[in-house]
C-alpha atoms as a PDB file:
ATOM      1  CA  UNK A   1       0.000   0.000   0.000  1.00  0.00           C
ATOM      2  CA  UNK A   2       1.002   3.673  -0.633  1.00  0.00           C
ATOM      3  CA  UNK A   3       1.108   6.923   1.998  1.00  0.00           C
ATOM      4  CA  UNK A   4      -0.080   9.904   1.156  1.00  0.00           C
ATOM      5  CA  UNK A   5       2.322  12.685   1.619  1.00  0.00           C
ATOM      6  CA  UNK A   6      -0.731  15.001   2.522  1.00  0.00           C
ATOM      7  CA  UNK A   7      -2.671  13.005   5.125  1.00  0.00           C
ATOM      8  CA  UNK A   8      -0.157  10.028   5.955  1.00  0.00           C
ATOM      9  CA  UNK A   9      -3.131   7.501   5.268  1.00  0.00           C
ATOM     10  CA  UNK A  10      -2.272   4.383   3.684  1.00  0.00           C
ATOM     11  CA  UNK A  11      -5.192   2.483   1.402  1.00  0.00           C
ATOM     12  CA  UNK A  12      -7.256   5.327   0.047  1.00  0.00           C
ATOM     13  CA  UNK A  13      -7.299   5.139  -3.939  1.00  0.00           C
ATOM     14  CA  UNK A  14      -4.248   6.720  -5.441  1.00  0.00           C
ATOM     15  CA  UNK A  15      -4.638   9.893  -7.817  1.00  0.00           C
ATOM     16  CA  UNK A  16      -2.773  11.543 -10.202  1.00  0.00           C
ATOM     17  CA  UNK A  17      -1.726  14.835  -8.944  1.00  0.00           C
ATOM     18  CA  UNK A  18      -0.291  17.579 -11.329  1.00  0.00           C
ATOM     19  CA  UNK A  19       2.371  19.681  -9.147  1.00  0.00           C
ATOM     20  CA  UNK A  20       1.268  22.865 -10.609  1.00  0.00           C
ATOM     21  CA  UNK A  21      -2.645  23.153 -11.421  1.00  0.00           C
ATOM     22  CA  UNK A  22      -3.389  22.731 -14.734  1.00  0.00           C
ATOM     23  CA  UNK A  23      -5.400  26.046 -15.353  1.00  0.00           C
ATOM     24  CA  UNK A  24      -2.270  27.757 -15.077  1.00  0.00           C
ATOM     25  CA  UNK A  25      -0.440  25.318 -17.192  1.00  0.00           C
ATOM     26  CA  UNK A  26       1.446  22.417 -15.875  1.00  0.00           C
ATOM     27  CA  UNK A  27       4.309  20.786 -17.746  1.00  0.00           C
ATOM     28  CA  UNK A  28       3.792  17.887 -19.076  1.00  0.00           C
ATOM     29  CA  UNK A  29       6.836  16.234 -16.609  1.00  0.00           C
ATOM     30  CA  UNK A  30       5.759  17.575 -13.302  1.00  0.00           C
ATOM     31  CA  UNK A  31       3.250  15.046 -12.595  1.00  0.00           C
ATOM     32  CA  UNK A  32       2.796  12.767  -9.476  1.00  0.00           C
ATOM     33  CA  UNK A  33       1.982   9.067 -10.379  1.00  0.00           C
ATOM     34  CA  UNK A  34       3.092   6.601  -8.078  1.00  0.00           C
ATOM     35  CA  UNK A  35      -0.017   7.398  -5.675  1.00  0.00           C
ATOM     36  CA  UNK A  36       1.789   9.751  -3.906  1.00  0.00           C
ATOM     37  CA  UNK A  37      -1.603  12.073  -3.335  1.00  0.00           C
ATOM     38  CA  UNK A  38      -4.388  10.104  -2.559  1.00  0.00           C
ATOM     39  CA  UNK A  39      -7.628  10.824  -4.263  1.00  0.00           C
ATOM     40  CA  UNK A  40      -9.528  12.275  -1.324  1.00  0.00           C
ATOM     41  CA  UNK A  41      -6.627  14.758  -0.714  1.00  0.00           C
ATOM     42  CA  UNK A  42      -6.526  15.325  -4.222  1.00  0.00           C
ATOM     43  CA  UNK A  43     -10.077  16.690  -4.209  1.00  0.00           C
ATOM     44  CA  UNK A  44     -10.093  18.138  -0.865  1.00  0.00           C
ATOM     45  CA  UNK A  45      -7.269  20.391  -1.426  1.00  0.00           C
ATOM     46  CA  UNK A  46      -8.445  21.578  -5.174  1.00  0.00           C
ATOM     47  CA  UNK A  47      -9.857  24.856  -3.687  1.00  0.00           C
ATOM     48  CA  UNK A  48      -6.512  25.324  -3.392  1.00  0.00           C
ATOM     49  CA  UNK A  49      -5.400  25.344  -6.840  1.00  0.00           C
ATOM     50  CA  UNK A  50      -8.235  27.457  -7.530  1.00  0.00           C
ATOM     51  CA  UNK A  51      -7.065  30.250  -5.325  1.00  0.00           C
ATOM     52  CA  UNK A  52      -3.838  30.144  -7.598  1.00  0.00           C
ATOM     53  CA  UNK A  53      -5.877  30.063 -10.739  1.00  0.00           C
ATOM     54  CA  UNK A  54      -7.955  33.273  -9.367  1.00  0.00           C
ATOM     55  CA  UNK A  55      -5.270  35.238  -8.763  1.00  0.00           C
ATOM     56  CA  UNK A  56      -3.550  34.384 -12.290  1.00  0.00           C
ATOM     57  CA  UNK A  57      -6.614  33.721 -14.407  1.00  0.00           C
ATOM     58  CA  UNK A  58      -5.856  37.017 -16.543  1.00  0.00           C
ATOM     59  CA  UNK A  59      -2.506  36.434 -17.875  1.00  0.00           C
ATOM     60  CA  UNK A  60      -3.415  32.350 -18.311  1.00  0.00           C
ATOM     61  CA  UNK A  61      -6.197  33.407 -20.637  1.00  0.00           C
ATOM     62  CA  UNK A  62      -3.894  35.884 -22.404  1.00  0.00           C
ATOM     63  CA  UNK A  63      -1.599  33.262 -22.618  1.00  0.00           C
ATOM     64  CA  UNK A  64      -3.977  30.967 -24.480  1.00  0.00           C
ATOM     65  CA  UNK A  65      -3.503  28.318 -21.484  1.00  0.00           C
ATOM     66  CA  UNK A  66      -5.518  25.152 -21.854  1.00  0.00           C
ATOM     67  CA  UNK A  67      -7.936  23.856 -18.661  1.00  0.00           C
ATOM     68  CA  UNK A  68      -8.760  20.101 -18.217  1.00  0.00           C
ATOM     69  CA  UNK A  69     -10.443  18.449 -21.095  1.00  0.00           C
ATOM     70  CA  UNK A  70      -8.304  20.703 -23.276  1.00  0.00           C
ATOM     71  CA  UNK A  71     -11.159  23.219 -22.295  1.00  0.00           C
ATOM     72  CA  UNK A  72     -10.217  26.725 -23.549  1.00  0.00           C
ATOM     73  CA  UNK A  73      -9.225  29.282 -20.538  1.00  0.00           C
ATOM     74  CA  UNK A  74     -11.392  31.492 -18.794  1.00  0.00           C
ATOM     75  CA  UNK A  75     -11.238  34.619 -16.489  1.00  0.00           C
ATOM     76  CA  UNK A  76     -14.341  33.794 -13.921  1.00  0.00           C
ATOM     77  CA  UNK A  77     -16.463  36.347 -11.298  1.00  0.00           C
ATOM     78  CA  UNK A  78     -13.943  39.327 -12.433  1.00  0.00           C
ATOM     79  CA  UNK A  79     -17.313  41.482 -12.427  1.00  0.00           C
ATOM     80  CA  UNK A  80     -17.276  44.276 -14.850  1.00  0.00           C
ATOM     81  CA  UNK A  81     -14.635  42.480 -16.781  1.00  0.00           C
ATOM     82  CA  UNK A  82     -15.221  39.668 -19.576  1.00  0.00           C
ATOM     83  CA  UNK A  83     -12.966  37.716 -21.506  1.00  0.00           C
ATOM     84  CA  UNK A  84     -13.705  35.852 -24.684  1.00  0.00           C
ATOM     85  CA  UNK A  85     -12.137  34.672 -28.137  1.00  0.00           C
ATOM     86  CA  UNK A  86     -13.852  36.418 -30.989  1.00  0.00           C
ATOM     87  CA  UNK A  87     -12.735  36.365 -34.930  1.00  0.00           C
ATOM     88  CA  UNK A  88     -10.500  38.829 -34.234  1.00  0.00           C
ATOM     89  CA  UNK A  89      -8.471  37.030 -31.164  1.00  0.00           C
ATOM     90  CA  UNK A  90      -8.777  37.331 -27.835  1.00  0.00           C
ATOM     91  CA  UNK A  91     -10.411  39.929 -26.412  1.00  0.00           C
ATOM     92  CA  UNK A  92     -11.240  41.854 -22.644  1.00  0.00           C
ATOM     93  CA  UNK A  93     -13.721  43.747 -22.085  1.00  0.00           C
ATOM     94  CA  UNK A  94     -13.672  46.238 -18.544  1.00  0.00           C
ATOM     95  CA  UNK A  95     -16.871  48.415 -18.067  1.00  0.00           C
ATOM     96  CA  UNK A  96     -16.301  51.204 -15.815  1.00  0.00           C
ATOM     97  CA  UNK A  97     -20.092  52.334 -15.902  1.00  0.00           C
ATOM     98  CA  UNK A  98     -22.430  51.453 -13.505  1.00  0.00           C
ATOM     99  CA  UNK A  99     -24.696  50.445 -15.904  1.00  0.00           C
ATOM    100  CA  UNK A 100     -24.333  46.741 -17.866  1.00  0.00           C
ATOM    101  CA  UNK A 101     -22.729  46.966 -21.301  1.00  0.00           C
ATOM    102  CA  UNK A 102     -23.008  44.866 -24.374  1.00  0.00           C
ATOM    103  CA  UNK A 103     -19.880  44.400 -26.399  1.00  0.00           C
ATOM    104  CA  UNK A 104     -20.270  44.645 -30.484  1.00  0.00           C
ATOM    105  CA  UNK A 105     -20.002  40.523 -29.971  1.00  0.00           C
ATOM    106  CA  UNK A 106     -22.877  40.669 -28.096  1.00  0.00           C
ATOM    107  CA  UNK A 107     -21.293  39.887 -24.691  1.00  0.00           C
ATOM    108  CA  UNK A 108     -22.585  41.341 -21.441  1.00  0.00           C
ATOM    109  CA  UNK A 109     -20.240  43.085 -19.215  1.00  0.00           C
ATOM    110  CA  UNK A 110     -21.583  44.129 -16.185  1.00  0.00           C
ATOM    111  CA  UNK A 111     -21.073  47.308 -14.238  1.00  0.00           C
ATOM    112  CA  UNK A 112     -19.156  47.861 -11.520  1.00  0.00           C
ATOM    113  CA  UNK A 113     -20.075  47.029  -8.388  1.00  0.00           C
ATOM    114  CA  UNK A 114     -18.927  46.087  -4.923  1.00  0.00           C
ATOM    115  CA  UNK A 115     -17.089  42.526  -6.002  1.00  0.00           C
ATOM    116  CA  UNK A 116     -13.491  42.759  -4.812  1.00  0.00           C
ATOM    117  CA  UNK A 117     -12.368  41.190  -8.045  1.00  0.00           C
ATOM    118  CA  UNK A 118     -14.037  44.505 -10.052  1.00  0.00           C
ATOM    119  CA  UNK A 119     -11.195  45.245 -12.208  1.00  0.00           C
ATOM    120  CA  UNK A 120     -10.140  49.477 -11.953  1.00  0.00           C
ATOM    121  CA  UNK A 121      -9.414  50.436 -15.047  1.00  0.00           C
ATOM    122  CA  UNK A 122      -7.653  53.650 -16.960  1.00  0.00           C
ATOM    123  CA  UNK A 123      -8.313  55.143 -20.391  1.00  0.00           C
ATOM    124  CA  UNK A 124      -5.899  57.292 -21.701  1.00  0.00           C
ATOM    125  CA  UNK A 125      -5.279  58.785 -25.740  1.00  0.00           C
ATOM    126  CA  UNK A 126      -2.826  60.508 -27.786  1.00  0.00           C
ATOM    127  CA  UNK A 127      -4.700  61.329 -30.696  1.00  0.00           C
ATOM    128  CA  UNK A 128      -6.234  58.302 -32.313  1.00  0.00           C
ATOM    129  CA  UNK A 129      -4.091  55.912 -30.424  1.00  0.00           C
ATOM    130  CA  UNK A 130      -5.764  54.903 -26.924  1.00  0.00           C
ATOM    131  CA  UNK A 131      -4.693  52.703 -24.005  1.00  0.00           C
ATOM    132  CA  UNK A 132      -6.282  51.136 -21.465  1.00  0.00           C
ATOM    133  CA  UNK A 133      -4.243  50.256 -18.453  1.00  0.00           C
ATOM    134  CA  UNK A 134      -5.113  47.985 -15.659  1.00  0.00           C
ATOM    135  CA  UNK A 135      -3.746  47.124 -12.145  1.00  0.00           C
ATOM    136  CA  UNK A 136      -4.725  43.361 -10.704  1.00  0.00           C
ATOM    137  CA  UNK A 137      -4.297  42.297  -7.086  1.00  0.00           C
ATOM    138  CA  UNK A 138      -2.644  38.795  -6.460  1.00  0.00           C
ATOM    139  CA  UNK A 139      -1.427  36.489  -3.398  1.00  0.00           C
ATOM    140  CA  UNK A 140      -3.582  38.835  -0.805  1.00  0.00           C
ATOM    141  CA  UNK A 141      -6.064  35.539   0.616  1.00  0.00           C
ATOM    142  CA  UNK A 142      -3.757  32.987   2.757  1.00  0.00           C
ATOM    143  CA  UNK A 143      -5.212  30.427   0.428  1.00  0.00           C
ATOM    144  CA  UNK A 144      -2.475  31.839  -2.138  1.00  0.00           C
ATOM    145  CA  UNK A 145      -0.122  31.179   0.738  1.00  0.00           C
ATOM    146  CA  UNK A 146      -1.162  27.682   0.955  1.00  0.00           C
ATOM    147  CA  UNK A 147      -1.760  26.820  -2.902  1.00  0.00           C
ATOM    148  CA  UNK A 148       2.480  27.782  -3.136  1.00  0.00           C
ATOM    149  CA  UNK A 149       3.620  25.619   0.036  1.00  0.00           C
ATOM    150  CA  UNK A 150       1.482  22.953  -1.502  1.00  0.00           C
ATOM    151  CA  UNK A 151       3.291  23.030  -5.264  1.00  0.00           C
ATOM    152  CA  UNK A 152       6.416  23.229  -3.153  1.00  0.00           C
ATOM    153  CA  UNK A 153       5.852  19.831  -0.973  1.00  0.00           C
ATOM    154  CA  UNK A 154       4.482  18.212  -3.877  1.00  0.00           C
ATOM    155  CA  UNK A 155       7.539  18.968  -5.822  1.00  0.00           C
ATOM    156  CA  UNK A 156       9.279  17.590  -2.684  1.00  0.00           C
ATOM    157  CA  UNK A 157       8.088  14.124  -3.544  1.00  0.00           C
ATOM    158  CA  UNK A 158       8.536  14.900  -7.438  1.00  0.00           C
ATOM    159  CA  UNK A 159      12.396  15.858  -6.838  1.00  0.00           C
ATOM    160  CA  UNK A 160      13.245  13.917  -3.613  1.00  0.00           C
ATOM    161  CA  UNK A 161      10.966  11.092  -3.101  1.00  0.00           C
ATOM    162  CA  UNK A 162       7.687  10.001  -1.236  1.00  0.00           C
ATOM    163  CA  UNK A 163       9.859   9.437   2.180  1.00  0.00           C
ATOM    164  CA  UNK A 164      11.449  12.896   2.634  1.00  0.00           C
ATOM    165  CA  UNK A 165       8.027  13.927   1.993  1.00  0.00           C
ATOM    166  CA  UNK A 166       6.162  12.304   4.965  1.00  0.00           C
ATOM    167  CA  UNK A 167       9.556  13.670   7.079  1.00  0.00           C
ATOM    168  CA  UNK A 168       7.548  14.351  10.140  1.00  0.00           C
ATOM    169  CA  UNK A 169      10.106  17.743   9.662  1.00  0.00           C
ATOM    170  CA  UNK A 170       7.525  18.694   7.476  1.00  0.00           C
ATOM    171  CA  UNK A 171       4.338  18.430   9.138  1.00  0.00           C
ATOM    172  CA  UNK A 172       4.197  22.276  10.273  1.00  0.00           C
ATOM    173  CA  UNK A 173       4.511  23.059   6.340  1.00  0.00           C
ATOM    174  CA  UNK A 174       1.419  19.906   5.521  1.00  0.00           C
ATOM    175  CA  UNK A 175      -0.533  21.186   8.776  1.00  0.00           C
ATOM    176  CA  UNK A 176      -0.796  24.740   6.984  1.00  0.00           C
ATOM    177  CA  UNK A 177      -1.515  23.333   3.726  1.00  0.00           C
ATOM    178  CA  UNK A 178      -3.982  21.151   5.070  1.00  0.00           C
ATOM    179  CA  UNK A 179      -6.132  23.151   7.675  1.00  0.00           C
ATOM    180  CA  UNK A 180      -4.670  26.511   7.300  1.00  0.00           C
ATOM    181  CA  UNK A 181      -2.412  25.812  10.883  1.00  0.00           C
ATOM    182  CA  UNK A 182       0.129  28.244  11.239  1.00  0.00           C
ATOM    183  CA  UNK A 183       1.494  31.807  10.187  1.00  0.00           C
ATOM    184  CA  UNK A 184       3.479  30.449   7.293  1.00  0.00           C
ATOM    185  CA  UNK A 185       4.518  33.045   4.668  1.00  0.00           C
ATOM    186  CA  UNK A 186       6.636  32.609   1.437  1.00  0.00           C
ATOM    187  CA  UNK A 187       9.141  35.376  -0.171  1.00  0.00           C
ATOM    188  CA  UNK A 188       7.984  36.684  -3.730  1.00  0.00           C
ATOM    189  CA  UNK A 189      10.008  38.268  -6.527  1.00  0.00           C
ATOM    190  CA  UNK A 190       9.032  39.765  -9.753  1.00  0.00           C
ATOM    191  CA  UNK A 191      11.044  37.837 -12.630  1.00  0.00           C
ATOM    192  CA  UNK A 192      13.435  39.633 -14.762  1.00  0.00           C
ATOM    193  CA  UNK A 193      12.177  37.183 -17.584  1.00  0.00           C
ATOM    194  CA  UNK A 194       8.650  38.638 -18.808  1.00  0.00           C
ATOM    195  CA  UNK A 195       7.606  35.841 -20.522  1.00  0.00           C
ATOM    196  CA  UNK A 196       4.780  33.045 -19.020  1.00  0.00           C
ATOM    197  CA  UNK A 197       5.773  30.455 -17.698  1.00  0.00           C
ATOM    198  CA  UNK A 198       5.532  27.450 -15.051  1.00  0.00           C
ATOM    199  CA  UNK A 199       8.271  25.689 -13.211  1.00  0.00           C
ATOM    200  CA  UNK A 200       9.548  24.173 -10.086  1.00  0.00           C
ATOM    201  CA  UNK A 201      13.068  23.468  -9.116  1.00  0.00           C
ATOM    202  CA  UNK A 202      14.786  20.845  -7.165  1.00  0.00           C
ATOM    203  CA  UNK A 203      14.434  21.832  -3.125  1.00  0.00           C
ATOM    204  CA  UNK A 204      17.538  23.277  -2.323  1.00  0.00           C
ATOM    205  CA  UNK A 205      18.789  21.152   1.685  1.00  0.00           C
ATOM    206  CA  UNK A 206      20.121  23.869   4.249  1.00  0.00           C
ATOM    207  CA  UNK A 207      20.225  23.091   8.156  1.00  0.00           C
ATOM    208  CA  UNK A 208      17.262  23.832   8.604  1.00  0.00           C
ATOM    209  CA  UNK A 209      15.207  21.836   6.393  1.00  0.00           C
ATOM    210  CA  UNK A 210      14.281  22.195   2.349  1.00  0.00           C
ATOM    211  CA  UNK A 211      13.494  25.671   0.220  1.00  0.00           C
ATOM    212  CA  UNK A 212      11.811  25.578  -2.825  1.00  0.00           C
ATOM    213  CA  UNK A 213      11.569  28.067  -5.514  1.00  0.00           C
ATOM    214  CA  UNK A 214       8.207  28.195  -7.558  1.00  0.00           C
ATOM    215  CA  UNK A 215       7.615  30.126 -10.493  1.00  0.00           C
ATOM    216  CA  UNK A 216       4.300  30.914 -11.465  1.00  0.00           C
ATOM    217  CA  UNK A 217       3.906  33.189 -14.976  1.00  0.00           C
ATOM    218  CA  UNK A 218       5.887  35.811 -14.272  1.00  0.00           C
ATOM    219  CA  UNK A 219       6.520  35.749 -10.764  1.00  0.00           C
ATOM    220  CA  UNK A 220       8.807  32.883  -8.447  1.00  0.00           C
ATOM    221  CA  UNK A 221       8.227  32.197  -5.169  1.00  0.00           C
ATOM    222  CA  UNK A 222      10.914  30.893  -2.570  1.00  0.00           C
ATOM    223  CA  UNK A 223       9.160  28.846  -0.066  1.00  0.00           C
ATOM    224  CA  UNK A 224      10.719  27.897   3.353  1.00  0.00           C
ATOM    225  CA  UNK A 225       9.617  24.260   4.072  1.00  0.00           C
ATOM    226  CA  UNK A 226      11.336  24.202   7.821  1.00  0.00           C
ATOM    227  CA  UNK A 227       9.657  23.840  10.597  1.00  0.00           C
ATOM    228  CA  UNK A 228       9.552  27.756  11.974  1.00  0.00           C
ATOM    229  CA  UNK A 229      11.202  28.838   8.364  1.00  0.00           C
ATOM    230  CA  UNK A 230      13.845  30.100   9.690  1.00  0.00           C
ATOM    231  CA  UNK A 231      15.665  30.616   6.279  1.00  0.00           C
ATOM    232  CA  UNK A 232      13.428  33.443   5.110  1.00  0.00           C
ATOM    233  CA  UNK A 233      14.786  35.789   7.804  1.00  0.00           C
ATOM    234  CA  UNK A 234      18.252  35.069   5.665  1.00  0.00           C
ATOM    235  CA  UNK A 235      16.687  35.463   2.457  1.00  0.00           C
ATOM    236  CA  UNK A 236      14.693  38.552   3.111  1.00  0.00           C
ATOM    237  CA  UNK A 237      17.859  40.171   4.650  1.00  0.00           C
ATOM    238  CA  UNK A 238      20.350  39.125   1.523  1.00  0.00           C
ATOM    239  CA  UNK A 239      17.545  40.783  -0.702  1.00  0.00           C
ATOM    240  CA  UNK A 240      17.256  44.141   1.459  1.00  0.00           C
ATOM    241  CA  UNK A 241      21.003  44.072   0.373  1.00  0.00           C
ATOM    242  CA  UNK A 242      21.809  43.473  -3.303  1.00  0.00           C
ATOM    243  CA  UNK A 243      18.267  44.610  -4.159  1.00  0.00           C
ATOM    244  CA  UNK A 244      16.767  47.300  -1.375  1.00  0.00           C
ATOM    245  CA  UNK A 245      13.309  46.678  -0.709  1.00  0.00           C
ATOM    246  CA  UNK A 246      11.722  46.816  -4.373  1.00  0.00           C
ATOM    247  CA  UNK A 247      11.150  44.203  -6.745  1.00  0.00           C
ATOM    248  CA  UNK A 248       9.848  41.674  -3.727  1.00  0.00           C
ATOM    249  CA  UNK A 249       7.421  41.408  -1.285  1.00  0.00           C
ATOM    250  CA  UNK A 250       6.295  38.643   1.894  1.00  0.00           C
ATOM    251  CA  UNK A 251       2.934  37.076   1.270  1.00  0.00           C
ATOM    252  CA  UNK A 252       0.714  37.150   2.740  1.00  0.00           C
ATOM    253  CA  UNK A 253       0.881  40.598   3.623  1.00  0.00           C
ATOM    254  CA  UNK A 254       0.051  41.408   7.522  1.00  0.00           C
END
């Protein structure tokens, strides 16, 4: 029988479990499927992966990202935005107006209201040539928080095996990913590469315990797997020096 590295239970039915959630666009290689996730921890912890996808579903569906089923990507509940494919390409549509819209498509966009996911947008023009510019919020709910220490212990078993995995040295890390225990944060940094993509790289062993760096589109993610993370005190204080304090953040922010 196999262990789950995310509940430790031995005898549930094994599932496939993509490190990185599919939405967002896994590669092909980072895939778990030796029954390392079990299929009720699979399930239980998708809500995870969907706070990921939330946060990133503009720049997926820009990207032309495909969903499970080789469904076509989507942005969901952005409120007075819409996103769609027409002949054209694709194509978002923001509504600053109170009042519903109706794009020359024929594709309601509502107005804006209270949603926290409204979408603030700005219209400026030089002559005939306008631009619309846009600001979007990410990694603010500590399910964000969670989704990236769960890629990151995943990709623990991926790189290192199902054993260092269940290291009861990692519980603190599985206890946050699993009920939200814990004040766990995880060190963010804007890529100098602009393009979109998804990757994971091999944990990186200090004295501590494991760090993992995530990236996610544009943005990677180091995330502190020991117990009280005491690397990111290290981390945070190497990138106040060769960097000053722009260009990265803590999430999530307190």
């Amino acid at each position: 029988m196999t262990q789950c590295i995310w509940c430790k239970e031995s005898g549930n039915p094994a599932s496939e479990e993509h490190i990185i959630p599919e939405a967002l666009g896994c590669p092909p290689d980072l895939v778990l499927t030796n029954g390392e996730v079990c299929k009720p921890c699979n399930n239980g912890l998708a809500f995870l992966d969907r706070a990921l996808v939330d946060d990133f579903d503009i720049p997926a569906f820009q990207a032309g990202v495909r969903r499970k089923g080789d469904r076509p990507s989507r942005v969901d509940s952005r409120g007075n935005m819409e996103a769609y494919r027409a002949a054209g390409g694709p194509v978002i549509a923001i509504n600053m107006d109170p009042v519903p819209v109706t794009t020359p498509e024929g594709v309601r966009v509502s107005g804006v209201g209270k949603s926290t996911r409204n979408i603030r947008a700005t219209l400026t023009h030089d002559g005939n040539v306008a631009e619309v510019t846009f600001e979007v919020e990410f990694g603010s709910s500590p399910k964000f928080a969670r989704g990236i220490h769960k890629i990151a212990l995943n990709a623990t078993a991926y790189f290192l095996g199902r054993n260092v995995a269940l290291d009861p040295q990692l519980d603190p890390a599985r206890k946050f990913v699993r009920n939200g225990a814990g004040n766990r944060r995880i060190l963010t940094i804007v890529s100098r590469d602009p393009e979109y993509r998804n990757m994971v790289w091999a944990p990186y062993r200090h004295k501590d315990g494991l760090t993992v760096v995530v990236r996610l589109v544009m943005m990677e993610f180091v995330v502190d797997l020991s117990p009280t993370q005491t690397a990111l005190p290290l981390l945070t204080t190497e990138l106040e020096r060769t960097h000053g304090k722009s260009g990265w953040s803590l999430l999530p922010t307190v």
